[in-house]
N, C-alpha and C. Protein backbone atom coordinates (compact mmCIF):
# COMPACT_ATOMS: atom_id res chain seq x y z
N UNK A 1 -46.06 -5.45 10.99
CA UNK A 1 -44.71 -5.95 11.15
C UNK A 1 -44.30 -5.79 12.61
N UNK A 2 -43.48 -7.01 12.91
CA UNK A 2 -43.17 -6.82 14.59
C UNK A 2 -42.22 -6.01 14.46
N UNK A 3 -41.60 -5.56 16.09
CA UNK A 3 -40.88 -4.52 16.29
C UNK A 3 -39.43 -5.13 17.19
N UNK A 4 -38.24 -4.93 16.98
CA UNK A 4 -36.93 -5.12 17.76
C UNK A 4 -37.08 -4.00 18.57
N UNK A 5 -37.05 -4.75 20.10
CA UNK A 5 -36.85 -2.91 21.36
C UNK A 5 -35.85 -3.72 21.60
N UNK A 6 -35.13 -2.58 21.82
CA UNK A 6 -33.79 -2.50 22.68
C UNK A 6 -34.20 -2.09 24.10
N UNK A 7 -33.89 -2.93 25.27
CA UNK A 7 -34.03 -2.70 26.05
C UNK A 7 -33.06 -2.30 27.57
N UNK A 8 -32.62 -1.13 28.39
CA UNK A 8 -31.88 -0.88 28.98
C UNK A 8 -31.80 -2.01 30.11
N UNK A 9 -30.63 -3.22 30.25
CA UNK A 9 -31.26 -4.04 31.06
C UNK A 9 -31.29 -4.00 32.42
N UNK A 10 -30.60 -2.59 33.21
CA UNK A 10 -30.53 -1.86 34.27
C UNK A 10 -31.81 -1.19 34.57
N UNK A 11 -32.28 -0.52 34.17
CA UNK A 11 -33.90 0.26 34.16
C UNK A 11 -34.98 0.10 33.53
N UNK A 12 -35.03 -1.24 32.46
CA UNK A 12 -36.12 -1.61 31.97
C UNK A 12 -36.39 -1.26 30.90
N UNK A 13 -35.70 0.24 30.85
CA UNK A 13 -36.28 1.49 29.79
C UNK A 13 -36.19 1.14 28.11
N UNK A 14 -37.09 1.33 27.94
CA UNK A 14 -37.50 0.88 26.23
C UNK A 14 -36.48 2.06 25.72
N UNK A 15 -35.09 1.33 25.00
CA UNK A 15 -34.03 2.23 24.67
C UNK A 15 -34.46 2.90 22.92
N UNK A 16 -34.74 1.49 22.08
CA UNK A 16 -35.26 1.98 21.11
C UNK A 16 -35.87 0.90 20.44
N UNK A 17 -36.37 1.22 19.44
CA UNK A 17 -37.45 -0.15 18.30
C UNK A 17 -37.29 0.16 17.04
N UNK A 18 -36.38 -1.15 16.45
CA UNK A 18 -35.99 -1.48 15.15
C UNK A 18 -37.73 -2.40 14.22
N UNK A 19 -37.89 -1.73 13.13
CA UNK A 19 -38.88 -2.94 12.68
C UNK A 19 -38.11 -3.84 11.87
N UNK A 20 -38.79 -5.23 12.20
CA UNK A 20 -38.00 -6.48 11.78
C UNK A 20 -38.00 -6.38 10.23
N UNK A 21 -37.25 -7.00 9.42
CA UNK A 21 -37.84 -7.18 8.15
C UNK A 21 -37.65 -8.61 7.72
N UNK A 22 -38.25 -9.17 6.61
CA UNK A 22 -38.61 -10.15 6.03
C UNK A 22 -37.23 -10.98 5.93
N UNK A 23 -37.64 -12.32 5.62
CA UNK A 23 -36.12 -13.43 5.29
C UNK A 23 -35.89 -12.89 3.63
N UNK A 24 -36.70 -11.97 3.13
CA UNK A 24 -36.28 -12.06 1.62
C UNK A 24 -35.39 -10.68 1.50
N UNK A 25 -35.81 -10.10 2.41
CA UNK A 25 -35.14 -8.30 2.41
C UNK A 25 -33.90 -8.45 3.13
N UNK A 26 -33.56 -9.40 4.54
CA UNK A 26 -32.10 -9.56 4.68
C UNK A 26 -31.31 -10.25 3.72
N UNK A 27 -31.91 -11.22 3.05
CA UNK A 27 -31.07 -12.08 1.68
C UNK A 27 -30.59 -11.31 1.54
N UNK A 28 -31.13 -10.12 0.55
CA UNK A 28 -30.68 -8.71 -0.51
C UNK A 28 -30.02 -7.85 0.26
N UNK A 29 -30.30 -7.93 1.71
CA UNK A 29 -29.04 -7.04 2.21
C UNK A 29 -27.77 -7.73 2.28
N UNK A 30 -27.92 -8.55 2.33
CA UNK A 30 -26.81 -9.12 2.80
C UNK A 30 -25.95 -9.17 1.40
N UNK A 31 -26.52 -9.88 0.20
CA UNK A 31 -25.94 -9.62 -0.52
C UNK A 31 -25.41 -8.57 -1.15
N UNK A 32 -26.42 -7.47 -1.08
CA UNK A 32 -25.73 -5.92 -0.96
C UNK A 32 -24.45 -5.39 -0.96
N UNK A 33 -24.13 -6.41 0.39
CA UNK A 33 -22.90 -6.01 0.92
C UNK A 33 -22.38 -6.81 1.41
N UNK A 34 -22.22 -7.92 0.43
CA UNK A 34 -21.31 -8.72 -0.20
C UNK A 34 -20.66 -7.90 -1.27
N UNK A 35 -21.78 -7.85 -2.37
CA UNK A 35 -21.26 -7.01 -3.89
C UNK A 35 -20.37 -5.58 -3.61
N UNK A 36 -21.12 -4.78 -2.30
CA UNK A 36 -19.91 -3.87 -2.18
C UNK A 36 -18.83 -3.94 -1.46
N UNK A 37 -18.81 -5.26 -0.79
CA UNK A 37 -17.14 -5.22 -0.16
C UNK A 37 -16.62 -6.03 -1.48
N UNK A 38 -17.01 -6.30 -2.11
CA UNK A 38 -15.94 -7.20 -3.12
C UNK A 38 -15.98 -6.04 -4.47
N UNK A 39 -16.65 -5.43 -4.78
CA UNK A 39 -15.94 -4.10 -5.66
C UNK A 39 -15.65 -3.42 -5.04
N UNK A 40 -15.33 -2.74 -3.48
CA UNK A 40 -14.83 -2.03 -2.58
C UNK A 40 -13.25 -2.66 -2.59
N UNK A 41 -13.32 -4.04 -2.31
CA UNK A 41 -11.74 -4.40 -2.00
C UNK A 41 -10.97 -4.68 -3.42
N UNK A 42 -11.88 -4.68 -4.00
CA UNK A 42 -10.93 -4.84 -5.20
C UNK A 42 -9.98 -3.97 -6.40
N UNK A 43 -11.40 -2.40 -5.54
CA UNK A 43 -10.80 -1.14 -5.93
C UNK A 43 -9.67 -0.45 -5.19
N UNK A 44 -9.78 -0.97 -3.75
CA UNK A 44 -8.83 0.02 -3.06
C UNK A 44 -7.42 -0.98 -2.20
N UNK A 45 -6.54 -0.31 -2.60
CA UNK A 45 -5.12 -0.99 -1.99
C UNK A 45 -5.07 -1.36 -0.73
N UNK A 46 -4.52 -2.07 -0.13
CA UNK A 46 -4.60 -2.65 1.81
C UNK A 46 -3.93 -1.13 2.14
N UNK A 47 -2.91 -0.76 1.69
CA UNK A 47 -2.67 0.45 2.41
C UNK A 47 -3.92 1.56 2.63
N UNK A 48 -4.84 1.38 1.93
CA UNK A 48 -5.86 2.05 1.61
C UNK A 48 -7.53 2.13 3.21
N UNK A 49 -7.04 0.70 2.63
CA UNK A 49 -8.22 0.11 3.45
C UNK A 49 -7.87 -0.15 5.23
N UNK A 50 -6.49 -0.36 5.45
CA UNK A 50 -5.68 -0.03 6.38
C UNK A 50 -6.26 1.42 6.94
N UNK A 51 -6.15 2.26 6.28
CA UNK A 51 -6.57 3.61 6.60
C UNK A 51 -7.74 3.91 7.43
N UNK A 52 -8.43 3.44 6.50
CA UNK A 52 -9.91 3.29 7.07
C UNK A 52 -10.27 2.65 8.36
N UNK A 53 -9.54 1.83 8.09
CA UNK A 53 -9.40 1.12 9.53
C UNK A 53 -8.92 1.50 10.66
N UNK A 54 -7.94 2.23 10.88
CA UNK A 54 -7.13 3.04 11.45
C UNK A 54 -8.29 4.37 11.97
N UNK A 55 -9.27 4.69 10.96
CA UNK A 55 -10.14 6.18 11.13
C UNK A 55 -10.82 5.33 12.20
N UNK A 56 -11.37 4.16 11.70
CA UNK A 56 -12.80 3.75 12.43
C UNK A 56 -11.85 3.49 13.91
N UNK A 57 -11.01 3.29 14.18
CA UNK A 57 -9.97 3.22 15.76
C UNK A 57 -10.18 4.87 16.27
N UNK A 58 -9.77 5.12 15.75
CA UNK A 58 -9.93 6.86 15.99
C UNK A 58 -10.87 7.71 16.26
N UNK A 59 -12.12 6.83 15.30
CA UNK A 59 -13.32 7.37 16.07
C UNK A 59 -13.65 6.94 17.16
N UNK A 60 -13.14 6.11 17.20
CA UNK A 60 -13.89 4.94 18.77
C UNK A 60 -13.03 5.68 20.12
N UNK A 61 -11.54 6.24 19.53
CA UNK A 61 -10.80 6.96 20.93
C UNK A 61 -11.54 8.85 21.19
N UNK A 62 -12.03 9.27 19.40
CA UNK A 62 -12.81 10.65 19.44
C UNK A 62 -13.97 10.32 20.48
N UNK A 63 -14.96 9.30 20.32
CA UNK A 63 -16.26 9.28 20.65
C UNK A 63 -16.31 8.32 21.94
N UNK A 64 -15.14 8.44 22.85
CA UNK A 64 -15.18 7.41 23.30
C UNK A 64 -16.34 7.46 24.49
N UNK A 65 -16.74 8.69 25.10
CA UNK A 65 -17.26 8.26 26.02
C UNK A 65 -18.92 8.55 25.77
N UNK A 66 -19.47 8.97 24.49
CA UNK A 66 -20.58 8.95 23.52
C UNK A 66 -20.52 7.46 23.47
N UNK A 67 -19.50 6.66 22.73
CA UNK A 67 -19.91 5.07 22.93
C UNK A 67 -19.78 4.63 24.11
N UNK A 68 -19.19 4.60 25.24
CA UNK A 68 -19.33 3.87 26.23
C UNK A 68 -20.86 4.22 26.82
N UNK A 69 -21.33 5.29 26.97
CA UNK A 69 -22.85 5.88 27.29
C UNK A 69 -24.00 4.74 26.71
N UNK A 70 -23.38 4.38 25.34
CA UNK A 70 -24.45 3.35 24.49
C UNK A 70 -24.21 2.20 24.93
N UNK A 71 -22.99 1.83 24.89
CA UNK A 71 -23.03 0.20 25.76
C UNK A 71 -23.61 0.56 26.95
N UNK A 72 -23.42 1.08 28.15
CA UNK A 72 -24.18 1.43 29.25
C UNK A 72 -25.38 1.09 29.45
N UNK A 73 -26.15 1.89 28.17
CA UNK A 73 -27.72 2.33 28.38
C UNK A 73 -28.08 1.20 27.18
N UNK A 74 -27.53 0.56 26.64
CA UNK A 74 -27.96 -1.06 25.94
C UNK A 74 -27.56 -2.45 26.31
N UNK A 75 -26.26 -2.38 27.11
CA UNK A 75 -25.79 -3.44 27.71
C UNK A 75 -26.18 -3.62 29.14
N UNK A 76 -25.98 -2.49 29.86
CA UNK A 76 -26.37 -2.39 31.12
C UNK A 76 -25.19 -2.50 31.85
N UNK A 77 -23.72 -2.48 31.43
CA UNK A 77 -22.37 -2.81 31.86
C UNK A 77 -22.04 -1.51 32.80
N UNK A 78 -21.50 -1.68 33.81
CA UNK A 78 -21.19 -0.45 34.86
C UNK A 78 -20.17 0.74 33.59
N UNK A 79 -19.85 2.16 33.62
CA UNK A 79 -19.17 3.04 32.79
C UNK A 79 -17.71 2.53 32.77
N UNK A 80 -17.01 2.14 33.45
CA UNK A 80 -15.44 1.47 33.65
C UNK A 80 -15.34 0.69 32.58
N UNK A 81 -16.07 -0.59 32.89
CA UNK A 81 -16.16 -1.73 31.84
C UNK A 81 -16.19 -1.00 30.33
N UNK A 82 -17.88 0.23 30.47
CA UNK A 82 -17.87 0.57 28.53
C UNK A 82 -16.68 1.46 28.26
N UNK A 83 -16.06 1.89 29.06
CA UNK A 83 -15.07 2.99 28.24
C UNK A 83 -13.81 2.02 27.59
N UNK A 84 -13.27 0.64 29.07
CA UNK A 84 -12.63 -0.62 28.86
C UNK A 84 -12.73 -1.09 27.29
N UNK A 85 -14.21 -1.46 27.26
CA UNK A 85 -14.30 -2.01 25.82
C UNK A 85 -14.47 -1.15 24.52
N UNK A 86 -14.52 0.00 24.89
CA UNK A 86 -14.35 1.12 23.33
C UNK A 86 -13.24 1.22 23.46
N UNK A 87 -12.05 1.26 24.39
CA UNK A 87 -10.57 1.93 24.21
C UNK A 87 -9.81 -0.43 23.83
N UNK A 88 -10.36 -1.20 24.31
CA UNK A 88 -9.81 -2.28 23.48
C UNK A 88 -10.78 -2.34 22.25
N UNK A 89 -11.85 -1.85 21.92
CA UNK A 89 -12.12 -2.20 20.28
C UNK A 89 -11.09 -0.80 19.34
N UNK A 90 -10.52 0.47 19.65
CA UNK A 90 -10.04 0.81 19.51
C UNK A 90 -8.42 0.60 19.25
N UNK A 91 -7.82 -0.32 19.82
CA UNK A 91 -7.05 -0.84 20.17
C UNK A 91 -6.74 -1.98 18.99
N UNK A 92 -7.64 -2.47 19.05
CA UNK A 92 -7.91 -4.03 18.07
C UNK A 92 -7.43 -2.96 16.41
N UNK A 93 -8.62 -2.12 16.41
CA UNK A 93 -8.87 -1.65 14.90
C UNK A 93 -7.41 -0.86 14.55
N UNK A 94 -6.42 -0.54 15.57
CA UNK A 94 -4.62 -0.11 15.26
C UNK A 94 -4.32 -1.08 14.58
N UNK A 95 -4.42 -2.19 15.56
CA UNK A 95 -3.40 -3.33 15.52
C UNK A 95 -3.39 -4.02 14.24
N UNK A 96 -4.92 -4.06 13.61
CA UNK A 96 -4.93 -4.48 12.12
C UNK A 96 -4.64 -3.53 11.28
N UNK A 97 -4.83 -2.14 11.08
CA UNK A 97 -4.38 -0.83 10.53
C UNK A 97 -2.60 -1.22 10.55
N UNK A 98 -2.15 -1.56 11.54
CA UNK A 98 -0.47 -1.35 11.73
C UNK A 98 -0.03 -2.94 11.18
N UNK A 99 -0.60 -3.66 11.07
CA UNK A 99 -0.25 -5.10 10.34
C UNK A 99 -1.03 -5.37 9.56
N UNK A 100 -1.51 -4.61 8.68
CA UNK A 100 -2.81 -5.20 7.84
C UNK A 100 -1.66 -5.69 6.51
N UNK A 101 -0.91 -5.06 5.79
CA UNK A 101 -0.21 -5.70 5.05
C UNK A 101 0.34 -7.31 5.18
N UNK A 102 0.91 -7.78 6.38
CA UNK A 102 1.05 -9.12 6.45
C UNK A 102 0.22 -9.79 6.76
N UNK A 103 -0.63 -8.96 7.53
CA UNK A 103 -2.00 -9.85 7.05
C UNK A 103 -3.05 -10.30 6.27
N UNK A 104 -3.11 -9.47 5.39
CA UNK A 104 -3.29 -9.40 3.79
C UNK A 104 -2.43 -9.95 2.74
N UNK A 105 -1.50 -10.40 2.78
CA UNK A 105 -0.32 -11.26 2.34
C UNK A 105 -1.02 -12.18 1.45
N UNK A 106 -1.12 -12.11 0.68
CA UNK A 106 -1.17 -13.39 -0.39
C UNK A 106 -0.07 -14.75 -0.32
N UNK A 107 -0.38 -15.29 0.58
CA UNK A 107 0.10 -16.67 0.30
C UNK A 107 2.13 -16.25 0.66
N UNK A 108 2.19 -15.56 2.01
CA UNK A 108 3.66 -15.97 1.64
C UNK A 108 4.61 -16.54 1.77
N UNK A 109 4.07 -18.09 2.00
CA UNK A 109 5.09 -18.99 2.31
C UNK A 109 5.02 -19.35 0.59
N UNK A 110 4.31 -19.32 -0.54
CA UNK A 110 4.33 -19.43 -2.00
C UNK A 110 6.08 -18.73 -2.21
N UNK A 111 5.92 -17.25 -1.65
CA UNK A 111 7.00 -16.55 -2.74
C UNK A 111 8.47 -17.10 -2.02
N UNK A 112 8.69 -18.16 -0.92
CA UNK A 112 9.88 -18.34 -0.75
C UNK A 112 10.44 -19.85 -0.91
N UNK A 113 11.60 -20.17 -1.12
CA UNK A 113 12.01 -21.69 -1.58
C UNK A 113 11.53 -22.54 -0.60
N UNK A 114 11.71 -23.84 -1.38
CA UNK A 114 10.91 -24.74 -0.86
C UNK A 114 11.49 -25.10 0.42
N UNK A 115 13.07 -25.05 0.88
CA UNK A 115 13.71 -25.47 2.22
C UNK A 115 12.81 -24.00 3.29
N UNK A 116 12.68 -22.96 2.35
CA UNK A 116 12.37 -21.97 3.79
C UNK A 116 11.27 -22.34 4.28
N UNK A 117 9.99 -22.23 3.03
CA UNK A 117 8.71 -23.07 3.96
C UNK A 117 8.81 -23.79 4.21
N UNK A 118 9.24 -25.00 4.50
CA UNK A 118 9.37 -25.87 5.08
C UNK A 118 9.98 -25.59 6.62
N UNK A 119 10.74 -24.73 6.59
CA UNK A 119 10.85 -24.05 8.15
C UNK A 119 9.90 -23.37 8.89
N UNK A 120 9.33 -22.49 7.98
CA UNK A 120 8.22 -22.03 8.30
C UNK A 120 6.41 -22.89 8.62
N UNK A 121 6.71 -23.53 7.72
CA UNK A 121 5.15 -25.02 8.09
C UNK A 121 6.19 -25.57 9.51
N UNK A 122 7.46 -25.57 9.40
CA UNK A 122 7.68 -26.69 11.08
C UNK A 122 7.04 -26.05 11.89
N UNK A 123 7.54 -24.19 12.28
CA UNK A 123 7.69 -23.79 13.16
C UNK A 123 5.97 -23.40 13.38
N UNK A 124 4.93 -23.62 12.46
CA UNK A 124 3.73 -22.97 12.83
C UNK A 124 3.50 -24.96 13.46
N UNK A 125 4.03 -25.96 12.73
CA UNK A 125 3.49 -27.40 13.30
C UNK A 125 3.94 -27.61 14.84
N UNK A 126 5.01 -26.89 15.26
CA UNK A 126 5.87 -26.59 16.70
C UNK A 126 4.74 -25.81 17.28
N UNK A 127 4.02 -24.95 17.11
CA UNK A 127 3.07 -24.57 17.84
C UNK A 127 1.73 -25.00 17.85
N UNK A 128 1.28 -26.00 17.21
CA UNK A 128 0.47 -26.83 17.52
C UNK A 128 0.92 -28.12 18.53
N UNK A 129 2.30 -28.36 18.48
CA UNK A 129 2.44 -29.14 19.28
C UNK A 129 2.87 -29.26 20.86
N UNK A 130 2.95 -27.49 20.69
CA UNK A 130 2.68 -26.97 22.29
C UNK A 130 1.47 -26.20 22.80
N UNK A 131 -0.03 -27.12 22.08
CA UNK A 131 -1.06 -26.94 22.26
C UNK A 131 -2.26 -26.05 21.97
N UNK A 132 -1.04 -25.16 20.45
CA UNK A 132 -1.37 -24.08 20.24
C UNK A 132 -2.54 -24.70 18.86
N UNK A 133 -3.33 -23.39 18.17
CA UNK A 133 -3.73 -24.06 17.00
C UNK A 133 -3.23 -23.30 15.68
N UNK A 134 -3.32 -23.75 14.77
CA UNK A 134 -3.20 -22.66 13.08
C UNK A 134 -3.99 -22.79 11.90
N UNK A 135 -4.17 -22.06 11.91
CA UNK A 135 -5.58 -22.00 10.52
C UNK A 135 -4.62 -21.40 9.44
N UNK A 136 -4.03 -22.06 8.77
CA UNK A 136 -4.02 -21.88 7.16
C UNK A 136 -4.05 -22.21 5.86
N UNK A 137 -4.18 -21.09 4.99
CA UNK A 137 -5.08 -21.31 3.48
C UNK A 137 -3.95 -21.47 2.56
N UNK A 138 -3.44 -22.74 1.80
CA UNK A 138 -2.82 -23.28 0.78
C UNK A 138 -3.37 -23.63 -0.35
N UNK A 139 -2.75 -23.59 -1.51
CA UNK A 139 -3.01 -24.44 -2.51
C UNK A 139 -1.62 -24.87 -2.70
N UNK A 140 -0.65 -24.97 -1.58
CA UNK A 140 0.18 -26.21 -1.74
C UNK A 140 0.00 -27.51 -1.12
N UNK A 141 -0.67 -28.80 -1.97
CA UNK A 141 -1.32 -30.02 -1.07
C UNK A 141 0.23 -30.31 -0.55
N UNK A 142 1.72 -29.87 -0.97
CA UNK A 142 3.04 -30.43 0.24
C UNK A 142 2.52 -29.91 1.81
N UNK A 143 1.76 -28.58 1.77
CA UNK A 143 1.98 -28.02 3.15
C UNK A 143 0.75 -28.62 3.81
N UNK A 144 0.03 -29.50 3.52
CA UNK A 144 -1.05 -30.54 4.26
C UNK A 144 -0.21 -31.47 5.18
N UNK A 145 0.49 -31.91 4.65
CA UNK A 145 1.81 -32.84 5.96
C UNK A 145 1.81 -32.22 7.34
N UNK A 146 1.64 -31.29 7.77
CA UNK A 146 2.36 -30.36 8.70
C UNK A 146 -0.02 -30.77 9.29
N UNK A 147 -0.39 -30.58 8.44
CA UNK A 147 -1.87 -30.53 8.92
C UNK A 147 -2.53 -31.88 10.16
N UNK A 148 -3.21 -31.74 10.89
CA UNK A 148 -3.91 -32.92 11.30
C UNK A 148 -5.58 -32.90 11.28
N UNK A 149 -5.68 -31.50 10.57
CA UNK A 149 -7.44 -31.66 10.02
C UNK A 149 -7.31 -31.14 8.96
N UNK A 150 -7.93 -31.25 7.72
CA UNK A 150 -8.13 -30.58 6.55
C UNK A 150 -9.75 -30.01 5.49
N UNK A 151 -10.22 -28.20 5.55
CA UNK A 151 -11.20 -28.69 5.15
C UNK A 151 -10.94 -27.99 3.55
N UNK A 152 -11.12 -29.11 2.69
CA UNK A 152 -11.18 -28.79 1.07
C UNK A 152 -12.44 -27.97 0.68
N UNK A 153 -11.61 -26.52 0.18
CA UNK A 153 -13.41 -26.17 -0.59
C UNK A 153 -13.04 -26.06 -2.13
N UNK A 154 -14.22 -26.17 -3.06
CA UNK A 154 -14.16 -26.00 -4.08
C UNK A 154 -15.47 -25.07 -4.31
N UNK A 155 -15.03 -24.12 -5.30
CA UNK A 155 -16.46 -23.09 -5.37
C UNK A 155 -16.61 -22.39 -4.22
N UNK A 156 -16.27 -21.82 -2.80
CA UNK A 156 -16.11 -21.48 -1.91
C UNK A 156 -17.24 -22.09 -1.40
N UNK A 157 -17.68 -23.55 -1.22
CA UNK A 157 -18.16 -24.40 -0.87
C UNK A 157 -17.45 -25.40 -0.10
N UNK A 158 -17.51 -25.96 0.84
CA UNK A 158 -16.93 -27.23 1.67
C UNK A 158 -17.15 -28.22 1.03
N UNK A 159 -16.14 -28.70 0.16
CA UNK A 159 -16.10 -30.25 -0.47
C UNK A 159 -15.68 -31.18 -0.01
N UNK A 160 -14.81 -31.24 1.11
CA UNK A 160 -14.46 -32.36 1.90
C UNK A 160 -13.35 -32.18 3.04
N UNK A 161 -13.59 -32.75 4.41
CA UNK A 161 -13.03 -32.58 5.26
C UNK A 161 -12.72 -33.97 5.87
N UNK A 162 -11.15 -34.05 6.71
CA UNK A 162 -10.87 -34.99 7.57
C UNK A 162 -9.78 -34.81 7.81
N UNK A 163 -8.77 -36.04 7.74
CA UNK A 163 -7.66 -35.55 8.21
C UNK A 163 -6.94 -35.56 6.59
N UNK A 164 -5.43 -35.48 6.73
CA UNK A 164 -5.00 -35.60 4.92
C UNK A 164 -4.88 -36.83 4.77
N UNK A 165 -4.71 -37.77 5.66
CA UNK A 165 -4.41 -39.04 5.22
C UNK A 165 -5.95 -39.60 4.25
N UNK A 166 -7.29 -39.09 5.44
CA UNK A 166 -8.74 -39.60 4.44
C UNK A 166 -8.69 -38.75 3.59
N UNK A 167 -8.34 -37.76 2.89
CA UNK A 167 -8.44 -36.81 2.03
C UNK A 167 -7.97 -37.01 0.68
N UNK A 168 -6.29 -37.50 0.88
CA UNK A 168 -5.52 -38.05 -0.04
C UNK A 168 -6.27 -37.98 -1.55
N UNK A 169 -7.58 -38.56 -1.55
CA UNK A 169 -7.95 -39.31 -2.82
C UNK A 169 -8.43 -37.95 -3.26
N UNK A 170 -9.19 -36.83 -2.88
CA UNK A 170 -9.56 -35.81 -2.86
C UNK A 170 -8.64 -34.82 -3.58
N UNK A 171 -7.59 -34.76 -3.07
CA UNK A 171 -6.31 -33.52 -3.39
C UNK A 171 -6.16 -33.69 -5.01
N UNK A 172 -6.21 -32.64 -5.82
CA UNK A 172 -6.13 -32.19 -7.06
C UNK A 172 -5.16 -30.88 -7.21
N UNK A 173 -4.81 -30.37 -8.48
CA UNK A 173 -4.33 -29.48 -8.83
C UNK A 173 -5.21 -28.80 -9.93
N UNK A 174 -6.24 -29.09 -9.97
CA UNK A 174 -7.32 -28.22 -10.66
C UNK A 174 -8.01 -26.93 -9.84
């Protein structure tokens, strides 16, 4: 079996060697852990998982200059830059810890009347139209209006994409 080296790209130095494994042994990992983030998330509350999230930030500010040493001696990035990027991946992993609830939100332009979303689809269509973009997940085909690409999945499969006008024939309530 071949071998993954990690290589220091500052000194050459053979950092370390992963052995590769087969296309049939990553399948099963992968699915692995699929099956345990989806009985993982389904067991534990966002406040929960928030937490966790919040630890893994915490380790990154505990260990920070243990990880910047590893980007260093695997990236080859001067020490400024790795400490830079462990104190912003640190940073990142708050910011979802401290908003993970609205961001975990189930659908909440659903729980408010139909005049409020409708303020709310303008004001995200107002920022596409000052060049901005928005990615969001409906099963209200009203809030496709506000859209100018659409991709339909069914089965968490891609069943059809374009704009809503080619789509039209597509849109169901099944």
């Amino acid at each position: 079996m071949s071998e993954y080296v990690v290589t220091n790209p500052t000194t050459g130095e053979r950092v370390k060697e992963y052995p590769t494994i087969s296309d049939a042994a990553l399948v099963d990992a992968i699915a692995a852990a699929d099956r345990a983030h989806r009985e993982w998330s389904r067991a534990t509350t966002i406040e929960e998982r928030a937490a966790l999230v919040r630890r893994v930030g915490e380790l990154h500010t505990e260990r920070r200059d243990e990880l910047a040493a590893i980007i260093v001696r695997e990236m080859g990035k001067p020490v400024e830059q790795a400490l830079g990027e462990v104190d912003f991946c640190a940073a990142i992993y708050e910011y979802y810890a401290d908003n993970a609830t609205s961001l975990l939100a189930d659908e909440p332009i659903a729980e408010v009347d139909t005049e409020n979303a409708d303020l709310i689809l303008a004001a995200l269509w107002d920022v596409v139209g000052r060049g901005g973009a928005v990615l969001a997940a409906t099963h209200n085909p009203e809030a496709l209006r506000y859209a100018n690409r659409v991709v339909l999945f069914r089965d968490g499969v891609i069943d059809a994409e374009g704009s809503p006008d080619e789509l039209a024939d597509h849109l169901t309530t099944d």
